[in-house]
C-alpha atoms as a PDB file:
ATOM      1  CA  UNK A   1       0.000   0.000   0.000  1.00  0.00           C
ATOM      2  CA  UNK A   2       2.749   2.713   1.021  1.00  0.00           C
ATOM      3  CA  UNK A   3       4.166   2.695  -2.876  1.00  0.00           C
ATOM      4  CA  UNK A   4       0.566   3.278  -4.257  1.00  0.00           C
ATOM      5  CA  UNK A   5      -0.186   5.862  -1.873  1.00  0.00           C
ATOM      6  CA  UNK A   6       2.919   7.666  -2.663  1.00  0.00           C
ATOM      7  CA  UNK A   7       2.551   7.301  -6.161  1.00  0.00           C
ATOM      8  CA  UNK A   8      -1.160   9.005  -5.735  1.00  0.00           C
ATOM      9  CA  UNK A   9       0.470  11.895  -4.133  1.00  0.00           C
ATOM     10  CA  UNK A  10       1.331  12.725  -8.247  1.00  0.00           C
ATOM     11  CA  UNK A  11      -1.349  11.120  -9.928  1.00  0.00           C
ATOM     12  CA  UNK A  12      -4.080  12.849  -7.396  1.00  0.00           C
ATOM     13  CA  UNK A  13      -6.686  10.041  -8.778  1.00  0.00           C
ATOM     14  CA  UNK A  14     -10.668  10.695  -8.564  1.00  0.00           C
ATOM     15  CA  UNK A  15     -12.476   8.297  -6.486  1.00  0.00           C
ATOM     16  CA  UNK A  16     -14.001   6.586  -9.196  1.00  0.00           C
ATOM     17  CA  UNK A  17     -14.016   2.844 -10.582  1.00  0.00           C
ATOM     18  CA  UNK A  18     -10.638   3.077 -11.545  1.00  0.00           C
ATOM     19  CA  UNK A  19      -9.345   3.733  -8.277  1.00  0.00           C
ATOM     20  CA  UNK A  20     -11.252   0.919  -6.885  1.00  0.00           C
ATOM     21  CA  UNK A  21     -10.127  -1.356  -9.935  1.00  0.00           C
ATOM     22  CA  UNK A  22      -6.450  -0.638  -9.482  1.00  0.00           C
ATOM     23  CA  UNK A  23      -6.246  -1.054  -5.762  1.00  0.00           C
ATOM     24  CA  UNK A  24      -8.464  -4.144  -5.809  1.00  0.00           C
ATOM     25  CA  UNK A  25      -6.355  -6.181  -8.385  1.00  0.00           C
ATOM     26  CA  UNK A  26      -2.801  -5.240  -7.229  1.00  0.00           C
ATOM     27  CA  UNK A  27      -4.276  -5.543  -2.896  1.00  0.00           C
ATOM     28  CA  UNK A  28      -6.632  -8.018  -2.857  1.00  0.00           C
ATOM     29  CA  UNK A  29      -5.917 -10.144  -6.120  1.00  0.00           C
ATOM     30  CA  UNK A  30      -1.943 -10.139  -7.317  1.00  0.00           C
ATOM     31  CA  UNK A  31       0.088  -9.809  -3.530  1.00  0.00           C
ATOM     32  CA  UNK A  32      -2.615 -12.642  -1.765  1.00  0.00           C
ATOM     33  CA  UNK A  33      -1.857 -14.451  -4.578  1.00  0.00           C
ATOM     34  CA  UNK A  34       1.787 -13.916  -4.801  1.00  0.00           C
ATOM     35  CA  UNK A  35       2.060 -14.241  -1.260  1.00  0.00           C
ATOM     36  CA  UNK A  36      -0.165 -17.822  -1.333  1.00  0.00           C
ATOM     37  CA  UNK A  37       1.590 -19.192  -4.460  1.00  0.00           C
ATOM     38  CA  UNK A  38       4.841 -18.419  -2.767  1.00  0.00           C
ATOM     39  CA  UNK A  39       4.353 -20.132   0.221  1.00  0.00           C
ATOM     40  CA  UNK A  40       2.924 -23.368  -1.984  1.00  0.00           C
ATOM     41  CA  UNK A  41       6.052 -23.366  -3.311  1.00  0.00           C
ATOM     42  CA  UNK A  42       7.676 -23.454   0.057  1.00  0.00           C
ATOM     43  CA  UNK A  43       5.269 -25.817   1.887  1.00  0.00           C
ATOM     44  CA  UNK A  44       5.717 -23.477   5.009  1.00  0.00           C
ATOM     45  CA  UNK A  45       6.097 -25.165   8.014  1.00  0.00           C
ATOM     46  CA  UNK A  46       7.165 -22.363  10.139  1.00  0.00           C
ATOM     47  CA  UNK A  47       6.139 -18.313  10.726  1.00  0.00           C
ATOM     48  CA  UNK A  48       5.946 -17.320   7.067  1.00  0.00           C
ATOM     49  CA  UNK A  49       4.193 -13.769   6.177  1.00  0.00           C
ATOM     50  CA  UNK A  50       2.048 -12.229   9.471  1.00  0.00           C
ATOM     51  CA  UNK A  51       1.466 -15.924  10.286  1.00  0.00           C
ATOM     52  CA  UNK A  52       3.558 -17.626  13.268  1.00  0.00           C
ATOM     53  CA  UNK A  53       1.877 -21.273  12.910  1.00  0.00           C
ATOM     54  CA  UNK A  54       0.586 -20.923   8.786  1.00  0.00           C
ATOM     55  CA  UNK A  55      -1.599 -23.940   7.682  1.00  0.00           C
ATOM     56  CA  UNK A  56      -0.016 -26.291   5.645  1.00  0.00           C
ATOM     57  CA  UNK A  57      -0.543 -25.358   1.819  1.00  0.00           C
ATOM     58  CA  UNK A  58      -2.606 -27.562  -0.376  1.00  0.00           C
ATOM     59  CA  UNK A  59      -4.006 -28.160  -3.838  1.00  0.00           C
ATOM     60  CA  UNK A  60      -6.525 -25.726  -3.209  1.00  0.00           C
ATOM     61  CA  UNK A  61      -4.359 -23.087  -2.540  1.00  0.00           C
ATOM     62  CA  UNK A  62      -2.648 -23.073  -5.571  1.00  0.00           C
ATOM     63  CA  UNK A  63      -6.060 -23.099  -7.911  1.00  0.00           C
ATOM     64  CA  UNK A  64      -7.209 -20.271  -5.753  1.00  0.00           C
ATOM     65  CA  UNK A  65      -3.951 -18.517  -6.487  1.00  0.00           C
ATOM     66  CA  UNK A  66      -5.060 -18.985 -10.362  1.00  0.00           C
ATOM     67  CA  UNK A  67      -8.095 -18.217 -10.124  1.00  0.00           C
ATOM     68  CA  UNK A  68      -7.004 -14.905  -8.462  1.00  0.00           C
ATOM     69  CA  UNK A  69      -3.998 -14.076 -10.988  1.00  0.00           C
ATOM     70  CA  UNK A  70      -6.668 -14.846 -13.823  1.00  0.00           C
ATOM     71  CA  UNK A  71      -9.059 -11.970 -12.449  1.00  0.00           C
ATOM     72  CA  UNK A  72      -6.354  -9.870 -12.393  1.00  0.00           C
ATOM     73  CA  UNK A  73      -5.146 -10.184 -15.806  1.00  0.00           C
ATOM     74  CA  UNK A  74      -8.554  -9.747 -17.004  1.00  0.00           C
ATOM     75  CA  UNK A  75      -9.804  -7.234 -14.566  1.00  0.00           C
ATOM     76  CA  UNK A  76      -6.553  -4.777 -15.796  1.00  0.00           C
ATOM     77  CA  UNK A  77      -8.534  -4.838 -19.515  1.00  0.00           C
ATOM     78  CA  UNK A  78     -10.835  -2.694 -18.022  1.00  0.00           C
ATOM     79  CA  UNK A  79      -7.725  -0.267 -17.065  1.00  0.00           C
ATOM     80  CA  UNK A  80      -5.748   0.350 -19.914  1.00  0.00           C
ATOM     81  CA  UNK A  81      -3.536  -2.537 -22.501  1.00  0.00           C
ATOM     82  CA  UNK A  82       0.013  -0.878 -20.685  1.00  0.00           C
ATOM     83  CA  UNK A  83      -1.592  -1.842 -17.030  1.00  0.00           C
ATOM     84  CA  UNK A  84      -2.358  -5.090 -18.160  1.00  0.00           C
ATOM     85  CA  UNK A  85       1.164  -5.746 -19.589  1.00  0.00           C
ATOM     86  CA  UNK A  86       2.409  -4.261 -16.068  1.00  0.00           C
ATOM     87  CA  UNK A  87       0.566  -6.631 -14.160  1.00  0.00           C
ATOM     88  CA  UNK A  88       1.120  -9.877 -15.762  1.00  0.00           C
ATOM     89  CA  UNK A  89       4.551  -9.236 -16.421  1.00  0.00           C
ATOM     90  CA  UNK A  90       4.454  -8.909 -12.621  1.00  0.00           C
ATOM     91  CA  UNK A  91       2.985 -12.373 -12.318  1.00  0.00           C
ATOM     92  CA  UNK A  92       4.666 -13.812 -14.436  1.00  0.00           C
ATOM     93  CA  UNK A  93       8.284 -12.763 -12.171  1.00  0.00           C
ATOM     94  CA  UNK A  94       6.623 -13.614  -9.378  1.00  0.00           C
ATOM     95  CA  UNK A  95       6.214 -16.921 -10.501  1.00  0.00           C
ATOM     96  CA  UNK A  96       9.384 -17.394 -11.844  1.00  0.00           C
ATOM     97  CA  UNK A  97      10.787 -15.900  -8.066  1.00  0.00           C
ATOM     98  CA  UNK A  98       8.642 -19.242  -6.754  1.00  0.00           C
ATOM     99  CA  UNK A  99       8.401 -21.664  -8.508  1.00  0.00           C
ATOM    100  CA  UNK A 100       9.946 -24.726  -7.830  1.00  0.00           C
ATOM    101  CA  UNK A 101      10.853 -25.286 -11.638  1.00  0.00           C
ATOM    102  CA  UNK A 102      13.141 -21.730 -11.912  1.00  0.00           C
ATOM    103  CA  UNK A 103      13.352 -20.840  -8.256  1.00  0.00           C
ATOM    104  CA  UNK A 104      14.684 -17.334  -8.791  1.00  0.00           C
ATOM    105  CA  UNK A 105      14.400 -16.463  -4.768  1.00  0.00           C
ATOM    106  CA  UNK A 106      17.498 -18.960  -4.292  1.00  0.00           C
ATOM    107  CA  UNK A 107      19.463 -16.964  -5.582  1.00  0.00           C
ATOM    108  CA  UNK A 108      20.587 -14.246  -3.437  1.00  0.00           C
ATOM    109  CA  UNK A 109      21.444 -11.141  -5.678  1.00  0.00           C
ATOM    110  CA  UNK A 110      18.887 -12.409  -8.354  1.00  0.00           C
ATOM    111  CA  UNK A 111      16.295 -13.196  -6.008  1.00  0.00           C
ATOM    112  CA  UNK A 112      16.392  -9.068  -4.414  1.00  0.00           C
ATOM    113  CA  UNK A 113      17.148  -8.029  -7.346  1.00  0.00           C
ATOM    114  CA  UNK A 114      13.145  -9.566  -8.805  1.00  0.00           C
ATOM    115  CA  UNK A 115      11.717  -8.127  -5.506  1.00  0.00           C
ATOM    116  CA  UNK A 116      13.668  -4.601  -5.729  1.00  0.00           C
ATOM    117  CA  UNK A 117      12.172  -3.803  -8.852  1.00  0.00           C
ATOM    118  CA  UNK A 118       9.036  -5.589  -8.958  1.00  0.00           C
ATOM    119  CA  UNK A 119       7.707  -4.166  -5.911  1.00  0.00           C
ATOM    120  CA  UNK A 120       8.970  -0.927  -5.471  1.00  0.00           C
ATOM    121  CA  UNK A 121       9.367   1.525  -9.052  1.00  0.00           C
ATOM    122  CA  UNK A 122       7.270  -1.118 -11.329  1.00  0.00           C
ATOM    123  CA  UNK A 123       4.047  -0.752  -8.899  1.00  0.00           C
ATOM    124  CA  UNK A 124       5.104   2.904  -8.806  1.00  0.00           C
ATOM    125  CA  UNK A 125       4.869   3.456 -12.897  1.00  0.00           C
ATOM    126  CA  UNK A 126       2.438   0.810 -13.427  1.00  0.00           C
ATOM    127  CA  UNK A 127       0.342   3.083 -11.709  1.00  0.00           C
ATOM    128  CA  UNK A 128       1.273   6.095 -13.307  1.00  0.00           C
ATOM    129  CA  UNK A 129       0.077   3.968 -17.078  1.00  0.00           C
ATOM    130  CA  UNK A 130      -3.313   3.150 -14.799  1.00  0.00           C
ATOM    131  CA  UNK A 131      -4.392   6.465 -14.457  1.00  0.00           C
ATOM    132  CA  UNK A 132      -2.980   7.515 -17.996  1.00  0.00           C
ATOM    133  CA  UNK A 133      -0.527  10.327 -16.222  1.00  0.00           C
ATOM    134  CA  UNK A 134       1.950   9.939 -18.841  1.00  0.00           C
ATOM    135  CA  UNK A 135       3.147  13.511 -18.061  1.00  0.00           C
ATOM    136  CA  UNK A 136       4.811  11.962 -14.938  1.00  0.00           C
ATOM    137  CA  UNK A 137       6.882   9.824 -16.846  1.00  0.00           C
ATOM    138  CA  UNK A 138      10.395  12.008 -16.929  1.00  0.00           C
ATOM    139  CA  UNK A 139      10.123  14.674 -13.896  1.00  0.00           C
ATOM    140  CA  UNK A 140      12.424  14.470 -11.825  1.00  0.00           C
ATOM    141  CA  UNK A 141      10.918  14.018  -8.491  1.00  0.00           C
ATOM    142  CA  UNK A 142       8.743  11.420  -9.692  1.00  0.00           C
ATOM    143  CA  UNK A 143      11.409   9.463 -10.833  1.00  0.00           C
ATOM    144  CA  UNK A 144      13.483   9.420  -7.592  1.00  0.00           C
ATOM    145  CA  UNK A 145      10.263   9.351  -5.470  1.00  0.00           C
ATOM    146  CA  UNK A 146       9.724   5.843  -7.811  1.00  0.00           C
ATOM    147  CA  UNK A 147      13.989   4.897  -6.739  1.00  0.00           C
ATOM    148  CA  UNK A 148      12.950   5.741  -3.113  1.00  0.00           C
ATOM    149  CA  UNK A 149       9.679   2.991  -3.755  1.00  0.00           C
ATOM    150  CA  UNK A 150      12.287   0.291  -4.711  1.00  0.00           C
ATOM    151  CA  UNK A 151      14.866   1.436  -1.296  1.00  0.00           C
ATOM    152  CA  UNK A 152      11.976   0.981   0.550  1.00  0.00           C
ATOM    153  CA  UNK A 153      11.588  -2.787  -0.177  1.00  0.00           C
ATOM    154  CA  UNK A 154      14.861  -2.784  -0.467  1.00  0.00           C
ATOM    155  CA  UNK A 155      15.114  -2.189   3.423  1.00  0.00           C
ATOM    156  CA  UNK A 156      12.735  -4.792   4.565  1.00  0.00           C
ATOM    157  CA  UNK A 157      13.321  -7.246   2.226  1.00  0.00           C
ATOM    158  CA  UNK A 158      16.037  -9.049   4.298  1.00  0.00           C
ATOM    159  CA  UNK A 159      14.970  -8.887   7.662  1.00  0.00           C
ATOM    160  CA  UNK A 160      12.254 -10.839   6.326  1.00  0.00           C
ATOM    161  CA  UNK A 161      14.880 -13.267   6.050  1.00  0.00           C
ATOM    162  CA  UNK A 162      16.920 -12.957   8.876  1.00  0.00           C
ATOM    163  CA  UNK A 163      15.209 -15.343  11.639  1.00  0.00           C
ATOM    164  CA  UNK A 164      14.492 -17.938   8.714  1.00  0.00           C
ATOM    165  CA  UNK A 165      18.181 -18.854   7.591  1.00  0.00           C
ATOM    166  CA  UNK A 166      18.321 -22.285   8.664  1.00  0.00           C
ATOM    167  CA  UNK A 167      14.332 -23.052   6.988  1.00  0.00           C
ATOM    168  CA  UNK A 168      16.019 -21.581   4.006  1.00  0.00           C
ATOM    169  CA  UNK A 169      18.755 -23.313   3.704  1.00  0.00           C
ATOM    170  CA  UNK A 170      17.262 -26.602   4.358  1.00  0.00           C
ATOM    171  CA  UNK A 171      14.681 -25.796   1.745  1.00  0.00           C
ATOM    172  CA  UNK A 172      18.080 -25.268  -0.607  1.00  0.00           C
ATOM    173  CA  UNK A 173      17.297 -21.444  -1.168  1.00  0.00           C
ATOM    174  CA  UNK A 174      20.862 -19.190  -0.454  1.00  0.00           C
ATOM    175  CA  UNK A 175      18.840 -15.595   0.512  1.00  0.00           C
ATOM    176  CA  UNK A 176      20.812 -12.662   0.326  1.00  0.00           C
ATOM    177  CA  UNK A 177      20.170 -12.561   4.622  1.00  0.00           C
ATOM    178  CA  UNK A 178      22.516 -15.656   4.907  1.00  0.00           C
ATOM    179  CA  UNK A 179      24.978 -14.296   2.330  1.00  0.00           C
ATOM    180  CA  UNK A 180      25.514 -10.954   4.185  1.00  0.00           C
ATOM    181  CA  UNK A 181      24.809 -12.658   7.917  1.00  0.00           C
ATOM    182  CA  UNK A 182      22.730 -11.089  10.902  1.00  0.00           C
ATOM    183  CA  UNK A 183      25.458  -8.079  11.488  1.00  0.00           C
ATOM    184  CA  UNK A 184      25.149  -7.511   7.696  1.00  0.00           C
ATOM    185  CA  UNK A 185      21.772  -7.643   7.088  1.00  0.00           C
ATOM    186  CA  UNK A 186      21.380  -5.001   9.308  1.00  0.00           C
ATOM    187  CA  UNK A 187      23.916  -2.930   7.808  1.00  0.00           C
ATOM    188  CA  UNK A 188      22.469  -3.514   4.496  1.00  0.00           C
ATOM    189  CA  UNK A 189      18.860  -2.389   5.590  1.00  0.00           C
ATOM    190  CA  UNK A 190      20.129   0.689   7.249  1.00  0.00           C
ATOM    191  CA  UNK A 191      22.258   2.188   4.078  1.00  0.00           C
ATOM    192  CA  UNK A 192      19.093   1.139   2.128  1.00  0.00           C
ATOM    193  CA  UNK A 193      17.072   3.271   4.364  1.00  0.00           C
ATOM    194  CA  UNK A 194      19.160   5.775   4.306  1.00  0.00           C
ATOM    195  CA  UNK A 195      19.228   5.851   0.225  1.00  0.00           C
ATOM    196  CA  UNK A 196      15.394   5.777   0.238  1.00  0.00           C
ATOM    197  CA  UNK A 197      15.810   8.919   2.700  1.00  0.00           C
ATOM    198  CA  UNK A 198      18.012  10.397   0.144  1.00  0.00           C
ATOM    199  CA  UNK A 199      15.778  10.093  -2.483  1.00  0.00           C
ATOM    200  CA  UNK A 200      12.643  11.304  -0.313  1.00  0.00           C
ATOM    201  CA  UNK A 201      14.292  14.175  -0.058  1.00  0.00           C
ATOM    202  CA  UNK A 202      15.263  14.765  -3.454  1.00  0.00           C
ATOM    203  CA  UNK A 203      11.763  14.210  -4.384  1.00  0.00           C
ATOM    204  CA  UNK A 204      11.108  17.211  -2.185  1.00  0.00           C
ATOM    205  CA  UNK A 205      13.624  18.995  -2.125  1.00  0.00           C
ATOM    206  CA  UNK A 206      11.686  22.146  -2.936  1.00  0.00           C
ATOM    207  CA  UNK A 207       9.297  21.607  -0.494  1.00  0.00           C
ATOM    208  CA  UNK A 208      11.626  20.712   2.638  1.00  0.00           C
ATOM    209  CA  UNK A 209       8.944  20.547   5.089  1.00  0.00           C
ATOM    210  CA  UNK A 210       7.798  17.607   4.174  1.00  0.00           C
ATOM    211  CA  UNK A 211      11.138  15.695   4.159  1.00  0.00           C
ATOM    212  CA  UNK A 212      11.482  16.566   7.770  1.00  0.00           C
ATOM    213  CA  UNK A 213       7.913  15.279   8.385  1.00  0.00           C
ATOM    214  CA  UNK A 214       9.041  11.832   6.651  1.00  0.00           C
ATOM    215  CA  UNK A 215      11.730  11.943   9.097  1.00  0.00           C
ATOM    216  CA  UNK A 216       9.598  12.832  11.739  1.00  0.00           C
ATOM    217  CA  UNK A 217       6.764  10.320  11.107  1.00  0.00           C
ATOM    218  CA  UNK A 218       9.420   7.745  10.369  1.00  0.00           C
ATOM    219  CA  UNK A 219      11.317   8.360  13.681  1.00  0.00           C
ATOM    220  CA  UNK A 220       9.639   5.145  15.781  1.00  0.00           C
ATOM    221  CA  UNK A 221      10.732   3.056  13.462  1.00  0.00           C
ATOM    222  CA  UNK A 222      14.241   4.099  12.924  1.00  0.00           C
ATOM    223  CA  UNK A 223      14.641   3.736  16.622  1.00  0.00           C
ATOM    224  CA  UNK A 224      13.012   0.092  16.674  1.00  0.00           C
ATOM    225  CA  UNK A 225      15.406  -0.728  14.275  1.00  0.00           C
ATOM    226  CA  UNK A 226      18.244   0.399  16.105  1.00  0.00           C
ATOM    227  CA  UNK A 227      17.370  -1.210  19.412  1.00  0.00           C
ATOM    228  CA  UNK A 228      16.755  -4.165  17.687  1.00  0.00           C
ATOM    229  CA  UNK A 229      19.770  -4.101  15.401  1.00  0.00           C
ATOM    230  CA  UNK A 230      22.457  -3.142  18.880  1.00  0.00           C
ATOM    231  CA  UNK A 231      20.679  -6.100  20.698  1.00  0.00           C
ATOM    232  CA  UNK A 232      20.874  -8.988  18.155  1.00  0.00           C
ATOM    233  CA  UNK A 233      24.579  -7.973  17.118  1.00  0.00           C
ATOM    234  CA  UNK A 234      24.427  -8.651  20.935  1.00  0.00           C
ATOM    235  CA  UNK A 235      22.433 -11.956  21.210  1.00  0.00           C
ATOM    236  CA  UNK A 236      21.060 -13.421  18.436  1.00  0.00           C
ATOM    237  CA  UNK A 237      18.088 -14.527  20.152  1.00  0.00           C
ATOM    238  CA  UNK A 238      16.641 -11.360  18.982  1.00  0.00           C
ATOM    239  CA  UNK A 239      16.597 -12.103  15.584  1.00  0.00           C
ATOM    240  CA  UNK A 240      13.060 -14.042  16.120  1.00  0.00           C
ATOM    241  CA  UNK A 241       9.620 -13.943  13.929  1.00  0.00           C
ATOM    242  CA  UNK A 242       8.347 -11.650  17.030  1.00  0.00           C
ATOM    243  CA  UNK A 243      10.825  -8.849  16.308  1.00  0.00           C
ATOM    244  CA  UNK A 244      10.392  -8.914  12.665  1.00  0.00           C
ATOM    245  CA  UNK A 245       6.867  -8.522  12.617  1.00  0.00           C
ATOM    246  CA  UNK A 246       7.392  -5.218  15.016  1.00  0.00           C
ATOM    247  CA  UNK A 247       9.301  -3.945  12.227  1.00  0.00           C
ATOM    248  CA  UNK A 248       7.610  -4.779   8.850  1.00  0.00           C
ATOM    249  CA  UNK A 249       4.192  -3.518  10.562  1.00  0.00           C
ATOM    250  CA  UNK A 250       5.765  -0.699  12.711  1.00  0.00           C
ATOM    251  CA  UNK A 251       6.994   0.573   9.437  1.00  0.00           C
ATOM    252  CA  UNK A 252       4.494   0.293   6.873  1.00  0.00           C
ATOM    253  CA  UNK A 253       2.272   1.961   9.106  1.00  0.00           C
ATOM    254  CA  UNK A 254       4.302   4.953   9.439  1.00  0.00           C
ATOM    255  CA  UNK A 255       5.022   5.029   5.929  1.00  0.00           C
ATOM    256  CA  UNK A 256       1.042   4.595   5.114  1.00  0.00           C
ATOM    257  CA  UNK A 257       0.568   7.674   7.434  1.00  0.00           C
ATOM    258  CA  UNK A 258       3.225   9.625   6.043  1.00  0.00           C
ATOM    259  CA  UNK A 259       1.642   9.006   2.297  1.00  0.00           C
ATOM    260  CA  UNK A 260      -2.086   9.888   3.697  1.00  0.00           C
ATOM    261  CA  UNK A 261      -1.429  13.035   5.480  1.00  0.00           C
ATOM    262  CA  UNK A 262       0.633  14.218   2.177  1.00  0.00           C
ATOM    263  CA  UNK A 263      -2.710  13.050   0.094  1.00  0.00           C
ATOM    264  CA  UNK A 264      -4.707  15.119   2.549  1.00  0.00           C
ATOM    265  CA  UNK A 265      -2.474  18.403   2.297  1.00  0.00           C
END
């Protein structure tokens, strides 16, 4: 939700059917089912997503996750032909991140660099081609607010990782968590952070107010990530599901309020 919301800051959409349409295939239709075919493709046994104790994936999961990706492909013809090539090229690296057949997620570099991308600056322009706001394409501030998108990810993309290393590796997928280690997944997150913070503020650079209000806004969650980070280099028995679900929620709610009270201005 926090790259949409950011991206609407520019686009300023109408609450019409569009609107609806665009958040209902990429929120309730393509993540759920990118989410669900991912973990069929891991047969999660252990915390996996928001879920400490997930059910074990069937059959039925997987047809549901069809079904789903189906509606979205054919619910985007009712956007625009560029939104539908946005969104199943989406699916279709999504798959290819999963499945069991390519298994792009096993590799470490690859794997982030799929996820990056994908769900950072690609949601960011595919929604620019929803809403037709082609006029966005090449200013500058768009453009590093749609770099900042991808830092974003880019941030919590490993410490989803980091209390799952031994899962992973038994399941024969390298992250880039266990390549860089606890101490260096940290460090990783924090310059990615701090890129995504660069870019915020080149986005706004004009209006420097509200850089200081991202920073503001942001604030409990840099802290929590501090703490956290000083007390696992400490003991490692920090690095736990527990902790990581503090962060990934702490911080997508601050960035979802930071995007809403910049809609409302």
């Amino acid at each position: 939700m926090p790259v949409s919301l950011f991206v609407f800051f520019y686009i300023q959409p109408k609450f019409d059917i569009n609107l609806f349409l665009v958040l209902f295939i990429w929120h309730i239709l393509v993540f759920p089912a990118s989410n669900g075919y991912n973990s069929y493709n891991d047969q999660d046994e252990g915390p996996i997503g928001g879920l400490a104790a997930p059910p074990r994936p069937t059959k039925t999961l997987l047809n549901l996750c069809n079904v789903m990706d189906g509606m979205a492909v054919a619910l985007s013809f009712m956007i625009n032909y560029y939104f539908v090539l946005f969104v199943a090229i989406y699916i279709v690296f999504s798959r290819l991140y999963s499945s069991r057949l390519v298994r792009l997620k096993k590799f470490p570099v690859i794997g982030f660099l799929v996820v990056f991308i994908f769900q950072g600056a690609w949601i960011f322009y595919a929604n620019i081609f929803a809403f037709s706001s082609y006029e966005l394409l090449l200013k500058p501030a768009v453009i590093f607010s749609a770099i900042a998108s991808s830092f974003f990810i880019g941030t919590i993309y490993p410490l989803t990782q980091i209390y799952q290393h031994d899962a992973d590796r038994k399941d024969g997928v390298n992250t880039l968590s266990m390549l860089l280690g606890i101490k260096g997944t940290f460090i990783f997150s924090a310059i990615s952070f701090s890129l995504a913070t660069l870019f915020v503020y080149l986005s706004f650079s004009e209006t420097i107010s509200i850089f200081f209000m991202f920073n503001l806004i942001m604030f409990p969650a840099t802290l929590f990530f501090l703490i956290w980070a000083f007390r696992s280099f400490k003991n490692s028995a920090s690095v736990n599901f527990k902790n990581t679900m503090i962060m990934l929620v702490l911080s997508s709610f601050l960035n979802n309020l930071f995007f809403i009270i910049l809609l409302l201005k």
